[in-house]
PDB file of N, CA and C in Angstrom:
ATOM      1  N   UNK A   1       0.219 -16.877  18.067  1.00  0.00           N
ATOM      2  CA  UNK A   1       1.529 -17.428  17.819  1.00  0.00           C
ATOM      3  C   UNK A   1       1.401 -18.943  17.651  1.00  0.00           C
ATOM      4  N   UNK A   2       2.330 -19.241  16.725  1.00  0.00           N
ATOM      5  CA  UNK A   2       2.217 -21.028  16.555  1.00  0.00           C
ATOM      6  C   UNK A   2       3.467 -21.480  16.991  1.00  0.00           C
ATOM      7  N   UNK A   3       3.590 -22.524  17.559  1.00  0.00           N
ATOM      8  CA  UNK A   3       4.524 -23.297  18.042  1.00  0.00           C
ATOM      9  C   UNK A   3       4.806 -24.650  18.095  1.00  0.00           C
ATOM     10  N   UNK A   4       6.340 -25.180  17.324  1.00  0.00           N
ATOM     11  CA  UNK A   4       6.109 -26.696  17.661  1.00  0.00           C
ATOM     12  C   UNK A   4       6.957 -27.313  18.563  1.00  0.00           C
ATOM     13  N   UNK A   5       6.621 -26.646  19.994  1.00  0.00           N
ATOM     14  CA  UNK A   5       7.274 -26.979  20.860  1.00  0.00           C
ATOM     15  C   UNK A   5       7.261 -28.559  21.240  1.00  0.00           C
ATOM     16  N   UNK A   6       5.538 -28.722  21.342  1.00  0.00           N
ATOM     17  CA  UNK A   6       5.356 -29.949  21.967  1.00  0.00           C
ATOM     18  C   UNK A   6       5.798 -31.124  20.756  1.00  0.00           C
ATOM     19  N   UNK A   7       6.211 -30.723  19.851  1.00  0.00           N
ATOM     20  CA  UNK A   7       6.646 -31.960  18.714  1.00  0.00           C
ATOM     21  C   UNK A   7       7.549 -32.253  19.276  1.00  0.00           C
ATOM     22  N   UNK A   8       9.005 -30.590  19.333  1.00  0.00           N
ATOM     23  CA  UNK A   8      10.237 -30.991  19.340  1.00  0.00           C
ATOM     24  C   UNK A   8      10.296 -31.602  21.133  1.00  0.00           C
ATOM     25  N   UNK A   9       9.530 -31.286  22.191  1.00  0.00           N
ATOM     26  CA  UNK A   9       9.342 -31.793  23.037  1.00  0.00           C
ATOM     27  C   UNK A   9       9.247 -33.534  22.980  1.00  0.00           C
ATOM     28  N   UNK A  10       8.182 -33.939  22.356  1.00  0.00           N
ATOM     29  CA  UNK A  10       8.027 -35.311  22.311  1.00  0.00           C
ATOM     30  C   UNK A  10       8.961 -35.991  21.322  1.00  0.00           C
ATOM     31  N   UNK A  11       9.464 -35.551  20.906  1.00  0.00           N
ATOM     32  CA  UNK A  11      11.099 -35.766  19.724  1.00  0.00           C
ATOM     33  C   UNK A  11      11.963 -36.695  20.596  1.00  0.00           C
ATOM     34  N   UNK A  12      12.610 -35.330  21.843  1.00  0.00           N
ATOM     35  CA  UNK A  12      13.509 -35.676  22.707  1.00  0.00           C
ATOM     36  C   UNK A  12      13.113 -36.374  23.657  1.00  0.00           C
ATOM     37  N   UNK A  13      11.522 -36.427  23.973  1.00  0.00           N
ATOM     38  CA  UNK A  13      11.080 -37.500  25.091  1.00  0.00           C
ATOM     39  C   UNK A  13      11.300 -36.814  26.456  1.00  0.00           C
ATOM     40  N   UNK A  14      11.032 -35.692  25.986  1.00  0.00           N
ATOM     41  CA  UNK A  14      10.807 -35.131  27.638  1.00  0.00           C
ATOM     42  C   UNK A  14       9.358 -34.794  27.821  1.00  0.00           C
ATOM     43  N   UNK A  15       9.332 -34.811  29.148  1.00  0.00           N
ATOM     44  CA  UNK A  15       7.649 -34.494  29.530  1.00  0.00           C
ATOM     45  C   UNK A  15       7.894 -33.212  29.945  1.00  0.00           C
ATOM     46  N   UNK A  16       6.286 -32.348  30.097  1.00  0.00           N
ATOM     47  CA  UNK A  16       5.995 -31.245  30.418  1.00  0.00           C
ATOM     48  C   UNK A  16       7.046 -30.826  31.470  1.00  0.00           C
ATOM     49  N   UNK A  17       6.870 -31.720  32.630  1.00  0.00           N
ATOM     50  CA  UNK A  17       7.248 -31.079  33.981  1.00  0.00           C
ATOM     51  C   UNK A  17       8.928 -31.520  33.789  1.00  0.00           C
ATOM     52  N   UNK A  18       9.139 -31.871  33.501  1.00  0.00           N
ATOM     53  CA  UNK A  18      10.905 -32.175  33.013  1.00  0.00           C
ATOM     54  C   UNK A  18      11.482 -30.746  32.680  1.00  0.00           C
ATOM     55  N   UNK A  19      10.575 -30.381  31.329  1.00  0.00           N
ATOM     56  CA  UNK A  19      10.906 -28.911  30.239  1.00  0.00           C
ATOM     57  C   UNK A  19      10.809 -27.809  31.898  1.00  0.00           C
ATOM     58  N   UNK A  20       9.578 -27.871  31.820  1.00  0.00           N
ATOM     59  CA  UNK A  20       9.324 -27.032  32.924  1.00  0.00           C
ATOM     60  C   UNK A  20      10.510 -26.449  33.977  1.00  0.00           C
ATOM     61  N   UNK A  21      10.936 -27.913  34.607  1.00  0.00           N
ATOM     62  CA  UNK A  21      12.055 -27.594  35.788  1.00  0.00           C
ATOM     63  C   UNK A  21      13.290 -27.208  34.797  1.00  0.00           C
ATOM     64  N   UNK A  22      13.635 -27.816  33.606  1.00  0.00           N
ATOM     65  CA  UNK A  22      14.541 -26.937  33.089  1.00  0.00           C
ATOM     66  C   UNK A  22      14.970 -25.644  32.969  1.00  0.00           C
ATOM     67  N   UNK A  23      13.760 -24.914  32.862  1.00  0.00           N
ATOM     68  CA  UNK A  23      13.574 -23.672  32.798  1.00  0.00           C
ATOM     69  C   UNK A  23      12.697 -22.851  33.635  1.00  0.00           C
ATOM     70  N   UNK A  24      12.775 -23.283  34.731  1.00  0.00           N
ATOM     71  CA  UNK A  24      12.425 -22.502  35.628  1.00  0.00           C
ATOM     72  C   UNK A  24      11.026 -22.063  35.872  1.00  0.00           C
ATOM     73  N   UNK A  25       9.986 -23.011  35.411  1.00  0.00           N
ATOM     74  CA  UNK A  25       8.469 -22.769  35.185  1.00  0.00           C
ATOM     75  C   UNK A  25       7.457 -23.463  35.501  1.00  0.00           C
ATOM     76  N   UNK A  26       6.367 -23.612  36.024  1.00  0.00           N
ATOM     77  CA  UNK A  26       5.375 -24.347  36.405  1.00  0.00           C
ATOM     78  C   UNK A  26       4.826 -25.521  34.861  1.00  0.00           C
ATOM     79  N   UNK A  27       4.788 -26.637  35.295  1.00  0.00           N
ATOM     80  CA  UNK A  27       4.348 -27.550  34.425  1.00  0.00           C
ATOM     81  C   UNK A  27       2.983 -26.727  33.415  1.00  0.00           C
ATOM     82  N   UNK A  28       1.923 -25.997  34.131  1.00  0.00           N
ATOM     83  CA  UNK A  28       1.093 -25.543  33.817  1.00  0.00           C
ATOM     84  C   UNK A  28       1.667 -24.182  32.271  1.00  0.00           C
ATOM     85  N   UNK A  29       2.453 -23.978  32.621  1.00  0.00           N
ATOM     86  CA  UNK A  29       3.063 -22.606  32.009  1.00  0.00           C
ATOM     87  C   UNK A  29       3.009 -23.239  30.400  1.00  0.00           C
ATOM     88  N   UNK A  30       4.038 -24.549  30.460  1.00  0.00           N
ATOM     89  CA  UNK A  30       4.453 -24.813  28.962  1.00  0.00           C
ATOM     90  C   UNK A  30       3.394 -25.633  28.371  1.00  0.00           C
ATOM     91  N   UNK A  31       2.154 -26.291  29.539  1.00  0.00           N
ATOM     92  CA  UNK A  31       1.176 -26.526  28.578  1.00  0.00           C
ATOM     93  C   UNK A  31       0.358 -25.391  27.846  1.00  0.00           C
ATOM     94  N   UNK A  32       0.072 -24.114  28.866  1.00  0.00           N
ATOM     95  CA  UNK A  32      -0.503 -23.150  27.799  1.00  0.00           C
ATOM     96  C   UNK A  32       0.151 -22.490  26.444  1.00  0.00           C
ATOM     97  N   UNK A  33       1.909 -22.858  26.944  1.00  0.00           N
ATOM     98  CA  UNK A  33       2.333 -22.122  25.479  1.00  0.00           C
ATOM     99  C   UNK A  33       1.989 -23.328  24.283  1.00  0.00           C
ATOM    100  N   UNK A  34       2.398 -24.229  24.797  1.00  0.00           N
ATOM    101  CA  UNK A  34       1.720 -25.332  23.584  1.00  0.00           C
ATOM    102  C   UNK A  34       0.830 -25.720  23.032  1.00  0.00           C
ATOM    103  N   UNK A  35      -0.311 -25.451  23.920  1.00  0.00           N
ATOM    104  CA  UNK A  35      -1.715 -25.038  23.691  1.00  0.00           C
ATOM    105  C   UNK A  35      -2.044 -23.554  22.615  1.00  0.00           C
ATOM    106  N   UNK A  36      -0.829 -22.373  23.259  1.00  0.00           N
ATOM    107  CA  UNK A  36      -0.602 -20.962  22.014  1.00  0.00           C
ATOM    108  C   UNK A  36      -1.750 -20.426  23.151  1.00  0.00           C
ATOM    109  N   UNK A  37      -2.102 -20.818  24.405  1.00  0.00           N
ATOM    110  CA  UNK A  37      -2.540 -19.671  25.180  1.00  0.00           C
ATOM    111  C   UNK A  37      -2.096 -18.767  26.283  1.00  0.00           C
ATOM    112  N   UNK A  38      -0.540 -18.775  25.696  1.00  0.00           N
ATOM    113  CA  UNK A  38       0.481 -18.323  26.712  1.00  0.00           C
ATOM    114  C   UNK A  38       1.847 -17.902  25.863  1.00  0.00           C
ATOM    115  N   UNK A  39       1.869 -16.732  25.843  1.00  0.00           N
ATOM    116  CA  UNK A  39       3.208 -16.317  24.993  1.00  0.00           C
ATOM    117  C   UNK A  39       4.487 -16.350  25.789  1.00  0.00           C
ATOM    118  N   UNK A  40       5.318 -16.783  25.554  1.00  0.00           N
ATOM    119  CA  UNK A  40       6.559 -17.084  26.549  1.00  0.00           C
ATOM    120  C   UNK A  40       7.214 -15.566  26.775  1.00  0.00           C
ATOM    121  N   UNK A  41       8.101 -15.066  27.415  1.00  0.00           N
ATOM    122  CA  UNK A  41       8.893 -13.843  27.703  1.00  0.00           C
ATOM    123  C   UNK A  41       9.965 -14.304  26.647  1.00  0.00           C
ATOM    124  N   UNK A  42      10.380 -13.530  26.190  1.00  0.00           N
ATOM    125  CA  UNK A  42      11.958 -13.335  25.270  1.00  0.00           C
ATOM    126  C   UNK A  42      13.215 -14.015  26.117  1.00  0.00           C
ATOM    127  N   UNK A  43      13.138 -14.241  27.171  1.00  0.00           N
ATOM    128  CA  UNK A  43      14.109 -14.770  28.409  1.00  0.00           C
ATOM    129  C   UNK A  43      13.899 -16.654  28.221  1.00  0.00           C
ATOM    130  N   UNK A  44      12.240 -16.559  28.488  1.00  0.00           N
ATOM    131  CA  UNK A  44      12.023 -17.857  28.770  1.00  0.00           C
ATOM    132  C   UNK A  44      11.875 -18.812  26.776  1.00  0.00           C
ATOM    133  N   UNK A  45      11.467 -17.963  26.438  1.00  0.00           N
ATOM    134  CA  UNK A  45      11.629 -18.997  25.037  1.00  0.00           C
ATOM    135  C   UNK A  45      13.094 -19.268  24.075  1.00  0.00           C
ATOM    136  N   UNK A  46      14.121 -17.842  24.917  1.00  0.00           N
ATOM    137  CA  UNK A  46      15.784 -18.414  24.404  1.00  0.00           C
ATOM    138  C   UNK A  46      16.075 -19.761  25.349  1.00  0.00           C
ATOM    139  N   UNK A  47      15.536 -19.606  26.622  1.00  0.00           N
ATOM    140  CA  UNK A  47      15.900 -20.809  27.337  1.00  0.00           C
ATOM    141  C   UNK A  47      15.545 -22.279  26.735  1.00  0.00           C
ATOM    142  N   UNK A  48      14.460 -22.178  27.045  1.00  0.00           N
ATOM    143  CA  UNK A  48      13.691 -23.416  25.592  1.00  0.00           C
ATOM    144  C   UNK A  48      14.404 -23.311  24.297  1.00  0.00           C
ATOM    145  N   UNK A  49      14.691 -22.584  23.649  1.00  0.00           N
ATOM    146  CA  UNK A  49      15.585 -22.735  22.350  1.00  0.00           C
ATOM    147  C   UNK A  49      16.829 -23.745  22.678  1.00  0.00           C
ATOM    148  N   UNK A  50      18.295 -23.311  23.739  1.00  0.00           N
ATOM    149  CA  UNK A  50      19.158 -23.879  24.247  1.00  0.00           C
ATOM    150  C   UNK A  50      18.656 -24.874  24.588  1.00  0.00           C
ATOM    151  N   UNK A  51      17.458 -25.508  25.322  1.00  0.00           N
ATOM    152  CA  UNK A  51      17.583 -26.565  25.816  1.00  0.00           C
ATOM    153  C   UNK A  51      16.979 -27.708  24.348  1.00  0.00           C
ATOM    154  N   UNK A  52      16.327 -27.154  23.047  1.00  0.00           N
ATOM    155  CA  UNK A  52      16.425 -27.847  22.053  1.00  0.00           C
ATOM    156  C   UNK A  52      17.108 -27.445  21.184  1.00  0.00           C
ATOM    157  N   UNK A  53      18.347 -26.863  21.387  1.00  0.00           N
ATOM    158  CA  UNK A  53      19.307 -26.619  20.488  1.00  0.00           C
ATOM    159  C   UNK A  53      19.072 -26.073  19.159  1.00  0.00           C
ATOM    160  N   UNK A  54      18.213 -25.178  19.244  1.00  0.00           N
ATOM    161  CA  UNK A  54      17.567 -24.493  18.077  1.00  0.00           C
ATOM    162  C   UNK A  54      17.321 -23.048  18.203  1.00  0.00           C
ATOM    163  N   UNK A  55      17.233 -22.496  16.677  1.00  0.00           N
ATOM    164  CA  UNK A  55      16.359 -21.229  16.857  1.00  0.00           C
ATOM    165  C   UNK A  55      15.155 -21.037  18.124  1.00  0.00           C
ATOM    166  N   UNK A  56      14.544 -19.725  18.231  1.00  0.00           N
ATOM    167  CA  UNK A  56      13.465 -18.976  18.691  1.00  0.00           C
ATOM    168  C   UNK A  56      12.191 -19.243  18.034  1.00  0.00           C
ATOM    169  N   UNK A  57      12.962 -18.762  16.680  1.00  0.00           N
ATOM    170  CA  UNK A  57      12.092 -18.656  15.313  1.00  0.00           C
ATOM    171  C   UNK A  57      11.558 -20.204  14.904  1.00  0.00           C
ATOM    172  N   UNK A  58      12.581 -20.898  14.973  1.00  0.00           N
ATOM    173  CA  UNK A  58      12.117 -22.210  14.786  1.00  0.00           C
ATOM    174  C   UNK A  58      11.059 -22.913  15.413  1.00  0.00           C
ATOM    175  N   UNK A  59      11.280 -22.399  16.766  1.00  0.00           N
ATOM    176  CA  UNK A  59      10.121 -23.238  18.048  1.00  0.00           C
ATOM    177  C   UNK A  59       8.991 -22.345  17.969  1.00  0.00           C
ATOM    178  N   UNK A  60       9.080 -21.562  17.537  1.00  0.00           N
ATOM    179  CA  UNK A  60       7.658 -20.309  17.830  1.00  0.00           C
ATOM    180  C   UNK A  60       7.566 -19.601  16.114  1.00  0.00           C
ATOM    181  N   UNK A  61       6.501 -19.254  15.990  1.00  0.00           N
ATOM    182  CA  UNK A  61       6.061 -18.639  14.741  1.00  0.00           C
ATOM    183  C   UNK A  61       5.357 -17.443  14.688  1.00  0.00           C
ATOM    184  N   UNK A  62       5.485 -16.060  14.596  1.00  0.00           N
ATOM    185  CA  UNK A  62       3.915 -15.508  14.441  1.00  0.00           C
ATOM    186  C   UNK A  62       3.014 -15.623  13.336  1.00  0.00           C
ATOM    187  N   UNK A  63       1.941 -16.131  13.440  1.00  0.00           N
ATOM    188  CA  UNK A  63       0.940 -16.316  12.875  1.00  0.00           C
ATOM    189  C   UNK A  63       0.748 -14.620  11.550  1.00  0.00           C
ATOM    190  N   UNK A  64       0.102 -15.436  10.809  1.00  0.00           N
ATOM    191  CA  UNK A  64       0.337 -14.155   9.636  1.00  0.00           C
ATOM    192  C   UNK A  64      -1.577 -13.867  10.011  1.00  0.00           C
ATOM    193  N   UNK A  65      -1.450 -12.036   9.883  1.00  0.00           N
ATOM    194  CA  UNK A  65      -2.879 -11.606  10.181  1.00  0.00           C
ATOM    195  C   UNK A  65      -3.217 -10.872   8.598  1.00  0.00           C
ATOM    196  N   UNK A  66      -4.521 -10.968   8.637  1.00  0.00           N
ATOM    197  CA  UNK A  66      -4.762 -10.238   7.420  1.00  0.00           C
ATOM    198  C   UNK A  66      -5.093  -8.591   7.048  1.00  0.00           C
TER     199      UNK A  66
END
């Protein structure tokens, strides 16, 4: 999965552990999704959507396989 979390993250000028306590998650959590070694739950990436006022689809991508 691709994601441009940490763009729209550094956009708004929030840090990891900021996003994190927003949503209910260990600082560690949203560096692996931003890293793409951590797929978020359907719960936790609408939360992240609301808190950048955006699509799902927008913040996250699936990667096209061949």
């Amino acid at each position: 999965m691709k994601t441009v979390l940490r763009e729209e993250r550094k956009k708004k000028r929030i840090t990891q552990e900021q996003l994190a306590g927003m949503v209910g998650v260990s600082r560690q959590s949203i560096n692996a999704i931003e890293r793409g070694k951590y797929t978020p739950s359907t719960v936790l990436a609408l939360k992240i959507s609301e808190i950048f006022n955006t699509s799902v689809n927008r913040l996250f991508e699936l990667e096209a396989t061949d």
